[in-house]
Structure formats: structure tokens, C-alpha cells
C-alpha atoms as a PDB file:
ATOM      1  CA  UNK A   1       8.680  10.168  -6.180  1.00  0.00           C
ATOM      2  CA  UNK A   2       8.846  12.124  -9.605  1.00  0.00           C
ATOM      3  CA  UNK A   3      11.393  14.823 -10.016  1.00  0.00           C
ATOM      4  CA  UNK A   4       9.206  17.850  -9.760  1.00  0.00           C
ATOM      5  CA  UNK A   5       7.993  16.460  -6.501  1.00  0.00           C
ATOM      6  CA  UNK A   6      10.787  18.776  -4.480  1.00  0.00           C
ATOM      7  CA  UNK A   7      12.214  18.787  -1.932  1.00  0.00           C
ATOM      8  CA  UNK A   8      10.794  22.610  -1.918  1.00  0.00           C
ATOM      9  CA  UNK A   9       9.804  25.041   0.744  1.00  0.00           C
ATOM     10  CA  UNK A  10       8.535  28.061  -1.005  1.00  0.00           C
ATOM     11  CA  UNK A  11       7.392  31.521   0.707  1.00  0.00           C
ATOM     12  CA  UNK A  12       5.600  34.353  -1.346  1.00  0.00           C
ATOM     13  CA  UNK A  13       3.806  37.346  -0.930  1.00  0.00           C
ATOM     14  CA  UNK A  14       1.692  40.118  -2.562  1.00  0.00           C
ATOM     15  CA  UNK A  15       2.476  43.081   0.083  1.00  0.00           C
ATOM     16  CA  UNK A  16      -0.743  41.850   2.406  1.00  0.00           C
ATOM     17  CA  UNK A  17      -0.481  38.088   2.301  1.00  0.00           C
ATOM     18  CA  UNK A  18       2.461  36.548   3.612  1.00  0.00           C
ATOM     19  CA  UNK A  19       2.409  32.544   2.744  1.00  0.00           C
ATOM     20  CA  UNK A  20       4.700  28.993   2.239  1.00  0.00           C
ATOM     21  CA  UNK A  21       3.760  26.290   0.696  1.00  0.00           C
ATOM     22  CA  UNK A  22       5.667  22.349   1.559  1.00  0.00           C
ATOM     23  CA  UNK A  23       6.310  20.437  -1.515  1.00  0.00           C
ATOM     24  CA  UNK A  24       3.816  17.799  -1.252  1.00  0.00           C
ATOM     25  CA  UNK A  25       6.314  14.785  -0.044  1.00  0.00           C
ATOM     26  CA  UNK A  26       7.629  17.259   2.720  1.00  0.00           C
ATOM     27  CA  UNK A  27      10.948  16.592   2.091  1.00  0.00           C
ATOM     28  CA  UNK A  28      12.179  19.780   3.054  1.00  0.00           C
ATOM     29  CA  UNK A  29      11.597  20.818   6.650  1.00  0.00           C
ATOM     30  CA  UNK A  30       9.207  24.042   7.214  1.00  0.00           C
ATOM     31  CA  UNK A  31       8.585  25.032  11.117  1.00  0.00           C
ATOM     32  CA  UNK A  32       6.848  28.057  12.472  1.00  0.00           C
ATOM     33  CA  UNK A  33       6.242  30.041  15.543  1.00  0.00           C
ATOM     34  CA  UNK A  34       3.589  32.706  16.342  1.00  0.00           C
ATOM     35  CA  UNK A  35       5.038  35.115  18.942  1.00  0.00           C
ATOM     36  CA  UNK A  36       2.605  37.371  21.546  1.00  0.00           C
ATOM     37  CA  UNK A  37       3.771  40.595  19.500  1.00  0.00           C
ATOM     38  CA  UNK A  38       2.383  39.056  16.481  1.00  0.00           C
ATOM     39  CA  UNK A  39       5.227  38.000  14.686  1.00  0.00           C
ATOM     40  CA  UNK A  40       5.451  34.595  12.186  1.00  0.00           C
ATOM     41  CA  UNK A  41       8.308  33.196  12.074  1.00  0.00           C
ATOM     42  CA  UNK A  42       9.161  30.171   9.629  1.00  0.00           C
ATOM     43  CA  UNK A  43      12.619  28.240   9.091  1.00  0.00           C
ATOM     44  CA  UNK A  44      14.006  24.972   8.198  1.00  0.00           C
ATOM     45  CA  UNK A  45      15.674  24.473  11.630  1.00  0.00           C
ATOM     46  CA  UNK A  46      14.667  25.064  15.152  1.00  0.00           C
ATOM     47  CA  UNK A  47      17.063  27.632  16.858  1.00  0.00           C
ATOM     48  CA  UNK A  48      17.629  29.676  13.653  1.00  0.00           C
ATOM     49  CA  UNK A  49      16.210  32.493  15.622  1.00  0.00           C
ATOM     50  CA  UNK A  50      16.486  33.372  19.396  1.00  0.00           C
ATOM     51  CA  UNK A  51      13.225  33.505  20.411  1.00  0.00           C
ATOM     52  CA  UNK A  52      12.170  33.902  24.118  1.00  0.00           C
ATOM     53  CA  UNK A  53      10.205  30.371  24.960  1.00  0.00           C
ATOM     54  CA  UNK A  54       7.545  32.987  26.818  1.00  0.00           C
ATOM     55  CA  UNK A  55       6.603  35.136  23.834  1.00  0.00           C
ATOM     56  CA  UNK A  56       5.526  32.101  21.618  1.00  0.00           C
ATOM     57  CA  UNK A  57       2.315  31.326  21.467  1.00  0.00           C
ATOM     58  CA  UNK A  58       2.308  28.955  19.202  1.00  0.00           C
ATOM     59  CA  UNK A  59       4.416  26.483  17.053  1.00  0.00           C
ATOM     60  CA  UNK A  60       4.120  23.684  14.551  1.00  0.00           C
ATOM     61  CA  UNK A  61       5.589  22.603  11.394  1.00  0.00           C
ATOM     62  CA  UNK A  62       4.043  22.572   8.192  1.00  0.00           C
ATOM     63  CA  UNK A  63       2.733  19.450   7.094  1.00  0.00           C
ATOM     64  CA  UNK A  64       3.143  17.831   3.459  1.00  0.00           C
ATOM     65  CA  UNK A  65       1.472  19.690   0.761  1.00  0.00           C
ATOM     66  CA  UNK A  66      -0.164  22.517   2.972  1.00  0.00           C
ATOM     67  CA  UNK A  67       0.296  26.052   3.028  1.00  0.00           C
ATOM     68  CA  UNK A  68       0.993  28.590   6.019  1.00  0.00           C
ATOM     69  CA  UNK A  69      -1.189  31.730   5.181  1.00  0.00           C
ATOM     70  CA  UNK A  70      -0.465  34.758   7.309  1.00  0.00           C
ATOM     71  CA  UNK A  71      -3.082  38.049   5.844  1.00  0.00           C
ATOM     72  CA  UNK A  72      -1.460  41.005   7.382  1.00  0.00           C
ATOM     73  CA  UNK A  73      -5.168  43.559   6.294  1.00  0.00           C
ATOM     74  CA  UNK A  74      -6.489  41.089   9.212  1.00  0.00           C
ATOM     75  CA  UNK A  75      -4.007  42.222  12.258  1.00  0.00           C
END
């Protein structure tokens, strides 16, 4: 491991595209949820927010060296 290779989770936006990138080692943790009133939500920890089970639709974490990319023009 070299010393710019994290541990970073990193989320950005331009005011339409919402997005995280995982360092590529994934030493930091990065998990999502979709919800059924179109909500994305990440954290590092489950639980961080109370979410009813029901509403998700789905979940995952981000893997090593990918990016989440959520484009808000697209609904």
C-alpha cells in the first residue's frame, strides 16, 4: 500500500450529479441504500440513519475503486 492509497471515501457534486468514489484499497467503508421515495443514502456504518426496512429498495456497499453516481436531471 503507498500512502496516497487512502483510506478515503469521497462524495462530490456539481448541483445535478451527486457521486462517491472508494479509495481503491477500500479501506474505508462506503454503504448505500436506495429508498421507494427516491432517496440515496450513503454512510460508513449501517444504522447511521433510521430507515424503514420496507421503503428500501435497494442496498449495497461500494466496492474498491468504484464510484456511486446518482444524476438527479434523470429522476
Amino acid at each position: 500500500i503507498e500512502p496516497w492509497d487512502g483510506p478515503a471515501s469521497v462524495a462530490f457534486t456539481d448541483g445535478t450529479v451527486i457521486g462517491a468514489v472508494l479509495d481503491r484499497n477500500g479501506l474505508r467503508p462506503s454503504r448505500y441504500w436506495v429508498t421507494d421515495d427516491d432517496r440515496v443514502i450513503m454512510a460508513s456504518e449501517v444504522g447511521v440513519v433510521d430507515i424503514d426496512p420496507a421503503k428500501i429498495v435497494a442496498k449495497g456497499r461500494l466496492q474498491p475503486g468504484k464510484m456511486l453516481l446518482v444524476d438527479t436531471s434523470q429522476g
